[in-house]
N, C-alpha and C. Protein backbone atom coordinates (compact mmCIF):
# COMPACT_ATOMS: atom_id res chain seq x y z
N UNK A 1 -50.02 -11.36 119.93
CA UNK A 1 -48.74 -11.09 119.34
C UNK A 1 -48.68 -11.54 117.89
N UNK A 2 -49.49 -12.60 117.32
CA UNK A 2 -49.56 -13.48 116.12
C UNK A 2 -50.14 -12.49 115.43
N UNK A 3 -51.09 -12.05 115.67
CA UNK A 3 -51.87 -10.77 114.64
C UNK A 3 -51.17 -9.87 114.72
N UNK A 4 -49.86 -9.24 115.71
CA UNK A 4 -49.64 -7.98 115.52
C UNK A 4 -48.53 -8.25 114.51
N UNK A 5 -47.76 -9.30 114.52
CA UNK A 5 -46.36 -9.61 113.00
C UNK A 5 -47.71 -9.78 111.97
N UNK A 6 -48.61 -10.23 111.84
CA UNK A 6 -49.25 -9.93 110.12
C UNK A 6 -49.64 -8.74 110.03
N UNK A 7 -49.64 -7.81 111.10
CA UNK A 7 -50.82 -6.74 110.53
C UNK A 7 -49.22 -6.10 110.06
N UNK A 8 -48.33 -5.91 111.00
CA UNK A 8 -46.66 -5.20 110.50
C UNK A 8 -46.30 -6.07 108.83
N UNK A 9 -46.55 -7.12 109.00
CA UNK A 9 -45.94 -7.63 107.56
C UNK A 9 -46.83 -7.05 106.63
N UNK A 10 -48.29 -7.20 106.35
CA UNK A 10 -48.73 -6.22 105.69
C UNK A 10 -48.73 -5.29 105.28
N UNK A 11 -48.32 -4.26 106.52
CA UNK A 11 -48.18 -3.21 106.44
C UNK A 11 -47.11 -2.74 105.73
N UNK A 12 -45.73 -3.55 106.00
CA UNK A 12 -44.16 -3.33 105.19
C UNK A 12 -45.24 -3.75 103.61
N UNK A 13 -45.55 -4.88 103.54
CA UNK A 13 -46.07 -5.12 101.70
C UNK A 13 -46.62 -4.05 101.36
N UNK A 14 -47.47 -3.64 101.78
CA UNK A 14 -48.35 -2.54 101.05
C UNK A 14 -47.38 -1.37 100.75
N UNK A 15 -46.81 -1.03 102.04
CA UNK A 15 -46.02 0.42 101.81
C UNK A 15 -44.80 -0.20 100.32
N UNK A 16 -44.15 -1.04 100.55
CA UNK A 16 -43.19 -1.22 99.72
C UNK A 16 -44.04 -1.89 98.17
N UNK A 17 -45.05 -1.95 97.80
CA UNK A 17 -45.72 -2.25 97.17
C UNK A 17 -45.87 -0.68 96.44
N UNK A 18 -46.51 -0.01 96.99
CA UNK A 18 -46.87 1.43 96.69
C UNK A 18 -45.55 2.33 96.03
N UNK A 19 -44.77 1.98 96.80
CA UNK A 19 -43.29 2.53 95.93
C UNK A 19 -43.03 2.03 94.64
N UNK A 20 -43.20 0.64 94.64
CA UNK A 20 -42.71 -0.01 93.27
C UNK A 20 -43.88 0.63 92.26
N UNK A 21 -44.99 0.55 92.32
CA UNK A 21 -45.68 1.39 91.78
C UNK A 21 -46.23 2.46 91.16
N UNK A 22 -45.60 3.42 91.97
CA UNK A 22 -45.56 4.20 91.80
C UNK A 22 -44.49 5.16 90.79
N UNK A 23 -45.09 5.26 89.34
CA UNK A 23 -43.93 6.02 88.12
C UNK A 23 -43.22 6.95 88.25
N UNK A 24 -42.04 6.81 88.62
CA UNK A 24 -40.82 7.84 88.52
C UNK A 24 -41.00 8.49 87.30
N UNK A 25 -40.17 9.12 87.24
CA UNK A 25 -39.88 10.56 86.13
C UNK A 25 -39.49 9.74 84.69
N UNK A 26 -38.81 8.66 84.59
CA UNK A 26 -38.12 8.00 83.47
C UNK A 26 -39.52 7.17 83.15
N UNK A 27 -40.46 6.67 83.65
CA UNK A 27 -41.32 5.66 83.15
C UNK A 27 -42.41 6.71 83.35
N UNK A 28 -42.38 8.09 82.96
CA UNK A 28 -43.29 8.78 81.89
C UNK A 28 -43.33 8.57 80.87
N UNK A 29 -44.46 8.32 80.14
CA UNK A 29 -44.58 8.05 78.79
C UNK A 29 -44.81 9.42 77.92
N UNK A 30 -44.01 9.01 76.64
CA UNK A 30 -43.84 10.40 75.61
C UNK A 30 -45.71 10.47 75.21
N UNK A 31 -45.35 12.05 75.31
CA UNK A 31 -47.19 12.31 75.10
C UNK A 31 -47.77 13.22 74.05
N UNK A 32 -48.58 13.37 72.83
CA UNK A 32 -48.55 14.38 71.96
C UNK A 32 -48.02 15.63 72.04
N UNK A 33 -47.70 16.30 71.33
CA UNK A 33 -47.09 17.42 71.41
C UNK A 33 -45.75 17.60 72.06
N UNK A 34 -45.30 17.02 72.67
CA UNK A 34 -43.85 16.68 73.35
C UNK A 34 -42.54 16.22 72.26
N UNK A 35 -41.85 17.09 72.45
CA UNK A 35 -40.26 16.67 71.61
C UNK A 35 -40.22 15.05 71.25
N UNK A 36 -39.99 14.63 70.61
CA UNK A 36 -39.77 13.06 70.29
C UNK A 36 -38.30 12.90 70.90
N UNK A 37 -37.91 12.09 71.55
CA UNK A 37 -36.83 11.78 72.69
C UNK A 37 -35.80 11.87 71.84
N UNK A 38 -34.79 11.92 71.81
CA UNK A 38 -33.06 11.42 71.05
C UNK A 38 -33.47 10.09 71.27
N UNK A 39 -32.88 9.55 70.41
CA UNK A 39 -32.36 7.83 70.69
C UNK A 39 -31.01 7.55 69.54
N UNK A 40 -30.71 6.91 69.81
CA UNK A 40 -29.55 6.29 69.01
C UNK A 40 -29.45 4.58 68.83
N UNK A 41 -29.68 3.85 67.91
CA UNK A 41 -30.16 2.39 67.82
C UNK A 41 -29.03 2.14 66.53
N UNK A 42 -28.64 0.66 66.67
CA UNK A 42 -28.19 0.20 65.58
C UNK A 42 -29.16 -0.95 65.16
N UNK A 43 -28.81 -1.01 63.41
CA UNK A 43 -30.31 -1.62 63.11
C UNK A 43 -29.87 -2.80 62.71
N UNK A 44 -30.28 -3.71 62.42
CA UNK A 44 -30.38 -5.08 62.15
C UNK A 44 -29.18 -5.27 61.19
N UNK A 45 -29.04 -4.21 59.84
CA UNK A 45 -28.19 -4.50 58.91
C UNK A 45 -26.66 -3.92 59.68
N UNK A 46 -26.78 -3.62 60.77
CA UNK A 46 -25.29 -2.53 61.65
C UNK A 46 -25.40 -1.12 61.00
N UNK A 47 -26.68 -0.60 60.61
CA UNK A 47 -26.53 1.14 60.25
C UNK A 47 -27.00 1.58 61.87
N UNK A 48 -26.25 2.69 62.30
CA UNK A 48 -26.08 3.51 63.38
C UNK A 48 -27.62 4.98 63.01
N UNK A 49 -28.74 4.82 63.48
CA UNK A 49 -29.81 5.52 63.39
C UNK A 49 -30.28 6.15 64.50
N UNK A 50 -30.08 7.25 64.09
CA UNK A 50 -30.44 8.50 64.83
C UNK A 50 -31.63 8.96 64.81
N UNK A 51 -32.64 10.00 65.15
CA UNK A 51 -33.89 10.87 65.74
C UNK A 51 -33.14 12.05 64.67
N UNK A 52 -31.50 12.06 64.44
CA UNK A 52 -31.37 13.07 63.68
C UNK A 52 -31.49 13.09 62.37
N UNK A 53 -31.35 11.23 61.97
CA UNK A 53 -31.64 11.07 60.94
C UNK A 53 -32.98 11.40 59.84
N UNK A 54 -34.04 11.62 61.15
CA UNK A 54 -35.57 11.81 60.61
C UNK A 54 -36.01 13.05 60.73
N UNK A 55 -34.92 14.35 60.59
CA UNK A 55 -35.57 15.67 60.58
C UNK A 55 -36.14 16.30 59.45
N UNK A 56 -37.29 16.56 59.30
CA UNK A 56 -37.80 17.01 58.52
C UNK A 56 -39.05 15.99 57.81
N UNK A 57 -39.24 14.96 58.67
CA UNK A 57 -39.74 13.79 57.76
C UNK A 57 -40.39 13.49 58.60
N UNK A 58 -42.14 12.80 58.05
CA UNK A 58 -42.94 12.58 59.43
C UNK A 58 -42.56 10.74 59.54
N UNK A 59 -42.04 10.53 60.85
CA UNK A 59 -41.81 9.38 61.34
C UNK A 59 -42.48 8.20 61.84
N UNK A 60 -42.60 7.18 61.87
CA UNK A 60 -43.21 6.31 62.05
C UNK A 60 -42.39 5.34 63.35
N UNK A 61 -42.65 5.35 64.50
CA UNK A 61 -41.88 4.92 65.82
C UNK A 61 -42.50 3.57 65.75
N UNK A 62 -42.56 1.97 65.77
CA UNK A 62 -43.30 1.04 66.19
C UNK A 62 -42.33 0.26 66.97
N UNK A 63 -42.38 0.38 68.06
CA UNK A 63 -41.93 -0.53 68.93
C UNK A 63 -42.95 -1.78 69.49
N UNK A 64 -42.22 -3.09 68.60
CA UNK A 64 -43.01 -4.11 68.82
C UNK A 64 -41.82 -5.44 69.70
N UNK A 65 -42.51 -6.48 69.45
CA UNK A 65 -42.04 -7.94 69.76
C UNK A 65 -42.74 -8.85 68.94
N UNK A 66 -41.80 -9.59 68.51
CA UNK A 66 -41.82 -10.71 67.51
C UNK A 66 -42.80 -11.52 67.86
N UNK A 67 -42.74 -11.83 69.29
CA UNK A 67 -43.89 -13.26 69.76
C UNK A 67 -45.41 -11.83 70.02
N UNK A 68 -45.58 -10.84 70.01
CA UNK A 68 -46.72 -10.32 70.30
C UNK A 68 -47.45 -9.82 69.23
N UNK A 69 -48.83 -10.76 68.96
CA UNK A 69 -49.55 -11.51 68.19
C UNK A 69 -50.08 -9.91 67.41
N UNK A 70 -50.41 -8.71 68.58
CA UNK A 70 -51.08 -7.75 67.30
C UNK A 70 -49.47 -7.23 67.11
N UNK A 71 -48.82 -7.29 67.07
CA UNK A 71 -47.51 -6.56 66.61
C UNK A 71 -47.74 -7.72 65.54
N UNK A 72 -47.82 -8.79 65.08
CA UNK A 72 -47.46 -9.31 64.05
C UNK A 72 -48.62 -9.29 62.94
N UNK A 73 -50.03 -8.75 63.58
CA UNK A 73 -51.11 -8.06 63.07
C UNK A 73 -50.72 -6.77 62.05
N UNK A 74 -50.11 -5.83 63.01
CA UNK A 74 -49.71 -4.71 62.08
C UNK A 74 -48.51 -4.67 61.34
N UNK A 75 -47.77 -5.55 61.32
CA UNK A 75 -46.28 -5.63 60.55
C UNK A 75 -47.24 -5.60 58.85
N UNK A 76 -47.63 -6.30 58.95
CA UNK A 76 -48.53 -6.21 57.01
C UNK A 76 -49.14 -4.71 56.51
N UNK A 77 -49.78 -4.44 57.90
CA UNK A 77 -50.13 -2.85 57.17
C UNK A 77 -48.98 -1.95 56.98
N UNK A 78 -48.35 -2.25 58.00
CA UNK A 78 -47.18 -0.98 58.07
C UNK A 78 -46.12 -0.97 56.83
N UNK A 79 -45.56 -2.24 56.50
CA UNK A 79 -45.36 -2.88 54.87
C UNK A 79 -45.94 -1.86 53.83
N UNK A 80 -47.53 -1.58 53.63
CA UNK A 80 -48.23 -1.94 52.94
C UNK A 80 -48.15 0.24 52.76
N UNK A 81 -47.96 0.65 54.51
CA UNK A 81 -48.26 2.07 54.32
C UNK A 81 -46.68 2.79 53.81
N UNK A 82 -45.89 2.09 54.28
CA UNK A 82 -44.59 2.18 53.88
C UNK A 82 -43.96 2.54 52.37
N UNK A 83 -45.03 0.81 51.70
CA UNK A 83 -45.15 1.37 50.09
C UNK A 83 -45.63 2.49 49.47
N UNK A 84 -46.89 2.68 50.12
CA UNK A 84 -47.74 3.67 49.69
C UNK A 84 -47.31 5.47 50.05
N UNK A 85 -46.82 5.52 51.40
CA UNK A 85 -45.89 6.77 51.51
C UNK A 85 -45.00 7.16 51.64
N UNK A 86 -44.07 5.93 51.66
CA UNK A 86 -42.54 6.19 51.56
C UNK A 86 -41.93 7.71 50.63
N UNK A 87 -42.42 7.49 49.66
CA UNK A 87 -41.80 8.64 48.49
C UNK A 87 -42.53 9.52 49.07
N UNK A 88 -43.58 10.01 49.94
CA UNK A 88 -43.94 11.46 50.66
C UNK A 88 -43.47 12.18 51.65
N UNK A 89 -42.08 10.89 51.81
CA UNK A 89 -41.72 11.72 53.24
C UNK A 89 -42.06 10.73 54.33
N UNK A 90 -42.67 9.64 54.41
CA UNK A 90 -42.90 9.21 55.56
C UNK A 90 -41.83 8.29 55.38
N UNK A 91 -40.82 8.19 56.73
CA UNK A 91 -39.96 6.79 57.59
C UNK A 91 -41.04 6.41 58.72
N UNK A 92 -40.39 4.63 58.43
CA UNK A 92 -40.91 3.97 59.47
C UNK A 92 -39.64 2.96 59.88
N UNK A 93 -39.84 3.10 61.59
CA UNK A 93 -38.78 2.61 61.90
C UNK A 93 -39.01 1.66 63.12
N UNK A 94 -38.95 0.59 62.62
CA UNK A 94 -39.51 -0.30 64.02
C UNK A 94 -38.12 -0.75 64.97
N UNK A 95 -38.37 -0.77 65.96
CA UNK A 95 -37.67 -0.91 67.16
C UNK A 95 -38.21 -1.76 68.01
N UNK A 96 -37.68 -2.47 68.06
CA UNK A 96 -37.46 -4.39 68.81
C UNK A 96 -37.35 -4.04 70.28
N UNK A 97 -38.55 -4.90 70.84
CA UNK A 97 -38.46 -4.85 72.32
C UNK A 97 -38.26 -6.61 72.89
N UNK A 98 -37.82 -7.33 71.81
CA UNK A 98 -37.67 -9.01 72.54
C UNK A 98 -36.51 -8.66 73.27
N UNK A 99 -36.23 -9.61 73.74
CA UNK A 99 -34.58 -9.84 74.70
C UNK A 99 -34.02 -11.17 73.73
N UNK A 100 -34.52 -12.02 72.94
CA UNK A 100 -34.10 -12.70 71.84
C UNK A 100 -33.01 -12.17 71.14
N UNK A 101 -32.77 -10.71 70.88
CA UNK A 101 -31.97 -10.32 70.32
C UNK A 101 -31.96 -9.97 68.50
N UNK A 102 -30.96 -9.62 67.90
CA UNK A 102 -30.68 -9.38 66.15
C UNK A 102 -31.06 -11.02 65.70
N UNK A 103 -30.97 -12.17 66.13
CA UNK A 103 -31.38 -13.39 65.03
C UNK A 103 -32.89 -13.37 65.08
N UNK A 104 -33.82 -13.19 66.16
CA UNK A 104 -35.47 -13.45 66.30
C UNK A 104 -35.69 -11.83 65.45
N UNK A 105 -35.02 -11.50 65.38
CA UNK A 105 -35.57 -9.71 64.29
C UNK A 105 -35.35 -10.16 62.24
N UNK A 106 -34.04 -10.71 63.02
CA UNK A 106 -33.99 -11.39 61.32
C UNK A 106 -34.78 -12.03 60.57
N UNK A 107 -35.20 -12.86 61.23
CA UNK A 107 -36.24 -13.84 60.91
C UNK A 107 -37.26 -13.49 60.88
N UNK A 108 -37.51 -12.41 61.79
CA UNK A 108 -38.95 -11.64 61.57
C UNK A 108 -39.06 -11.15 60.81
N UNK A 109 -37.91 -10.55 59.92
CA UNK A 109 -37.66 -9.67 58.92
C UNK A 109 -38.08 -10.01 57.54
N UNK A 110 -37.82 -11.41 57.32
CA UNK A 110 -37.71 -12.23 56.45
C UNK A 110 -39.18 -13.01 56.50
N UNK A 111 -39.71 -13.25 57.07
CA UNK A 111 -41.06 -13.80 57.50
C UNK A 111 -41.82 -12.82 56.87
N UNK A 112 -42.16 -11.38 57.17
CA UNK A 112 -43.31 -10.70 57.11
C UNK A 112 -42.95 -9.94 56.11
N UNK A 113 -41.58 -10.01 55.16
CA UNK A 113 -40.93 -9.16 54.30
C UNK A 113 -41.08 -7.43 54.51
N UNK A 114 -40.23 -7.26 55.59
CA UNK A 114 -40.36 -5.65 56.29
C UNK A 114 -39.40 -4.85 55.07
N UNK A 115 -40.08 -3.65 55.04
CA UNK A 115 -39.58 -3.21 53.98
C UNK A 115 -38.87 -1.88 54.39
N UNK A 116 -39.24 -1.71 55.95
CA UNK A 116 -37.92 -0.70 56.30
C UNK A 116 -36.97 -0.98 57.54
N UNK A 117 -36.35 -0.34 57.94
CA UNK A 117 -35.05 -0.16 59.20
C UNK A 117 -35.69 -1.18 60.26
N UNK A 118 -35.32 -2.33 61.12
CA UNK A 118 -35.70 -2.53 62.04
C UNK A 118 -34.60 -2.51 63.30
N UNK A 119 -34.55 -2.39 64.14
CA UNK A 119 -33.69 -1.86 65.02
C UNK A 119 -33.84 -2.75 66.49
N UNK A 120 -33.02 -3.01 67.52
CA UNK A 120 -33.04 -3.34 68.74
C UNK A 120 -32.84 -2.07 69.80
N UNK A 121 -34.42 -1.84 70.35
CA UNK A 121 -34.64 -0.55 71.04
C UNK A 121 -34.06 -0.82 72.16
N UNK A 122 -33.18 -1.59 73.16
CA UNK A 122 -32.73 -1.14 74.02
C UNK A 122 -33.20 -0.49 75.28
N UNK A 123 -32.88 -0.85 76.39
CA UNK A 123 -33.44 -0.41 77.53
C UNK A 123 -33.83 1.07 78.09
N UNK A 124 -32.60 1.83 77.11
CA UNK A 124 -32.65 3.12 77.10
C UNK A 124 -34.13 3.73 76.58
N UNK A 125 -33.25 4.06 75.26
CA UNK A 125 -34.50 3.79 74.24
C UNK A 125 -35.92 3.91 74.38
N UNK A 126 -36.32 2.45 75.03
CA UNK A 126 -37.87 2.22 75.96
C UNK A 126 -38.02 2.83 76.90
N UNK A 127 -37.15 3.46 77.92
CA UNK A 127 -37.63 4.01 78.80
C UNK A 127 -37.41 5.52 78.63
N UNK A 128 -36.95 6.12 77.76
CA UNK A 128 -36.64 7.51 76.76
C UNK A 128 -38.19 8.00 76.05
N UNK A 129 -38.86 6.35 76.12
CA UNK A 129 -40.43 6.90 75.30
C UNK A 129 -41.71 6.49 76.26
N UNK A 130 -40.55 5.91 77.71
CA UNK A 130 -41.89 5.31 78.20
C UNK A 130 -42.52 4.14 77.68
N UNK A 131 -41.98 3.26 77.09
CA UNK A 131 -42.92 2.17 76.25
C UNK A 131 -43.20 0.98 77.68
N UNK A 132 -44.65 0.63 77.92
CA UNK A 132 -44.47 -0.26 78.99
C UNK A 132 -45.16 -1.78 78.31
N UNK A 133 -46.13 -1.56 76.92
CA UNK A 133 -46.06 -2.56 76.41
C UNK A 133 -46.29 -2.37 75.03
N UNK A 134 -46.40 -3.36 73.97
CA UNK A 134 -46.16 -3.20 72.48
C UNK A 134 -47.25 -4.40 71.99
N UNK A 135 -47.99 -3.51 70.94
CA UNK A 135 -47.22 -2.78 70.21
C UNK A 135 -47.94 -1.40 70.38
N UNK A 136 -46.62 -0.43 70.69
CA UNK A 136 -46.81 1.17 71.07
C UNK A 136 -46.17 1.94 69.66
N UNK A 137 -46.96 2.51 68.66
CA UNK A 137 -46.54 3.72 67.98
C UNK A 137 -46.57 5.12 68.06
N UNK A 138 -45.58 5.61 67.87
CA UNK A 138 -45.29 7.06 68.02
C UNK A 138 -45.14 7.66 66.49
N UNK A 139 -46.08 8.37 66.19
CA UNK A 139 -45.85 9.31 65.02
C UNK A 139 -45.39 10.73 65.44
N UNK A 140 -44.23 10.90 65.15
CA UNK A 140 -43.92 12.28 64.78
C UNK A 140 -43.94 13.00 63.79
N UNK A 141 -43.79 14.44 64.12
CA UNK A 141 -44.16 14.91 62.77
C UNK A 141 -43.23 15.45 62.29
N UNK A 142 -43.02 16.19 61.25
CA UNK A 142 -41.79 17.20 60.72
C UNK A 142 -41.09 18.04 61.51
N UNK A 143 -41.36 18.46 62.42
CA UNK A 143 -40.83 19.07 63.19
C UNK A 143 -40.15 18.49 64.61
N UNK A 144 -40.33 17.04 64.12
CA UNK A 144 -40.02 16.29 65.51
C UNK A 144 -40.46 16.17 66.74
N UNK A 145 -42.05 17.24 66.89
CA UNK A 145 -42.75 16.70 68.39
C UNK A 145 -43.76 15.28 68.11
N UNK A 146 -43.81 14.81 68.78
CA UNK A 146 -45.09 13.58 69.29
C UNK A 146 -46.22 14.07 68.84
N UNK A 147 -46.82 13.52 67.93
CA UNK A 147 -48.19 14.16 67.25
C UNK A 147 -49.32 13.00 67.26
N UNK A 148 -48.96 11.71 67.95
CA UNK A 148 -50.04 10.65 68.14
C UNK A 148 -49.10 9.44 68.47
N UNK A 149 -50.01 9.10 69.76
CA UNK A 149 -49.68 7.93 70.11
C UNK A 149 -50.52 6.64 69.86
N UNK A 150 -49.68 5.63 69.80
CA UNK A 150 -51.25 4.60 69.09
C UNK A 150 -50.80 3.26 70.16
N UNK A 151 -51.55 2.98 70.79
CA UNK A 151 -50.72 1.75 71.50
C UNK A 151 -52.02 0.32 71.31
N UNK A 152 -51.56 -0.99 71.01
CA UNK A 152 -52.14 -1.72 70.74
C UNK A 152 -52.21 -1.78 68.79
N UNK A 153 -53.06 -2.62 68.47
CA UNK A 153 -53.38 -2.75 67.42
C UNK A 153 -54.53 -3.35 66.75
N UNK A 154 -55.70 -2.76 66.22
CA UNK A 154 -56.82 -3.06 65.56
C UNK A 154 -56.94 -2.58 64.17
N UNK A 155 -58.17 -2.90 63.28
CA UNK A 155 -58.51 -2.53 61.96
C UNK A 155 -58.53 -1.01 62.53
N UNK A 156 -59.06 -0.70 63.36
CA UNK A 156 -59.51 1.19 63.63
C UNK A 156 -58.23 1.95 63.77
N UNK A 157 -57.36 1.35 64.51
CA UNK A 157 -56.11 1.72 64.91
C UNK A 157 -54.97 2.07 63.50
N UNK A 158 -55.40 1.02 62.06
CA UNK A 158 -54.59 1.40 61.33
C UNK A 158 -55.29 2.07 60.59
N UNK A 159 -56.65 2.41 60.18
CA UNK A 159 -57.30 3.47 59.41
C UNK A 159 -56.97 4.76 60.09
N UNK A 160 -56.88 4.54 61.45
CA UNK A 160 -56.42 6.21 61.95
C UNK A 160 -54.91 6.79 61.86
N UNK A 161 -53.90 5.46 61.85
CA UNK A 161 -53.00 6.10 61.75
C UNK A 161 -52.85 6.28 60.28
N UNK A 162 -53.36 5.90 59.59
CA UNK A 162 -53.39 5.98 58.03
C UNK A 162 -53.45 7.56 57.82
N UNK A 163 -54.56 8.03 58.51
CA UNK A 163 -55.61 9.58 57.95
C UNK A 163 -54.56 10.07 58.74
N UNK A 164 -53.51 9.92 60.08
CA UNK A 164 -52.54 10.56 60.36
C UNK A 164 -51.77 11.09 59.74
N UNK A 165 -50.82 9.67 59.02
CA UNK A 165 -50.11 9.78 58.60
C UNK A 165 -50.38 10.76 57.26
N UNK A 166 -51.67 10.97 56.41
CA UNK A 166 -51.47 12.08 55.62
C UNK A 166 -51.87 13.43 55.83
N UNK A 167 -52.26 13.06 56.78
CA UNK A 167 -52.48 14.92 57.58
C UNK A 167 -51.04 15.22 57.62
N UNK A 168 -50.10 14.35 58.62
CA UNK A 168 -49.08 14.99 58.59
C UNK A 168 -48.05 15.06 57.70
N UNK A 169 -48.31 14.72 56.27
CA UNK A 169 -47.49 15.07 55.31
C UNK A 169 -47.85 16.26 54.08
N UNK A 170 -48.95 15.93 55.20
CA UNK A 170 -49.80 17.45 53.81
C UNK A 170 -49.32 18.46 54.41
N UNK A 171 -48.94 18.66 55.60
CA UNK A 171 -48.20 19.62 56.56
C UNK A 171 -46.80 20.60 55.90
N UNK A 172 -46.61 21.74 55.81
CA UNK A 172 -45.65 21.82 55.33
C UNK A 172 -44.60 22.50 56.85
């Protein structure tokens, strides 16, 4: 009788294990070529930023966290690509995945001297792009579909989104 309640308790874990597991329709992740989601975020300074705000302009999605070490890896390049293509058309718009809230963004802000929009992405938001960890970038392009996803962060990771980012502004 002792073995037959573990083999049943098992059996309930596994099955109810397999459900949790298993990705519903909302924790699909956004995938090249796919519409870039709506979102609606207010940003650190209280500007109200839209997906409508970036039509026509190739976008820069980085959804990071303050305490996650390559997110604070790429905050310097992204600075750095920001300067360099801002006037071509490229936005970059980072979107906050701490639960810390607008003061740990501030400070981040001010720390790594971010030089564009940073925003609190919201539960929606993250699960609108699928983000399950950060740091996850989404480049869109002018036309607003998903044209590269970059998740993590290395030296390779920002030379590629670099040669991205001017493919897709040479784009007309």
């Amino acid at each position: 009788m002792n073995s037959v309640l573990i083999f049943l308790r098992f059996l309930l874990i596994t099955i109810a294990a397999s459900f949790l597991a298993t990705p519903g329709p909302v924790d699909a992740a956004t995938q090249p070529g796919q519409p870039s989601p709506n979102f609606t975020v207010i940003s650190v300074s209280g500007q109200t930023i839209s997906q409508e705000n970036y039509r026509g302009r190739v976008l820069l999605l980085d959804f990071f966290a303050t305490w996650c070490q390559p997110c604070r890896r790429s905050i310097p390049h992204l600075v750095k690509i920001n300067s360099k293509y801002g006037r071509q058309g490229l936005q970059i718009l980072g979107l906050n995945a701490d639960e810390e809230g607008e003061l740990a963004v501030k400070s981040f802000t001010d720390e790594f001297r971010v030089n564009y929009p940073l925003a609190l992405a919201g539960d929606s938001t993250l699960a609108a792009f699928g983000v399950r960890s950060v740091p996850t970038m989404y480049l869109v392009d002018k036309k607003g579909r998903i044209a590269e996803v970059y998740r993590g962060y290395s030296d390779e990771t920002g030379r590629s989104l670099e040669q991205s980012i001017k493919r897709l502004l040479a784009e007309k």
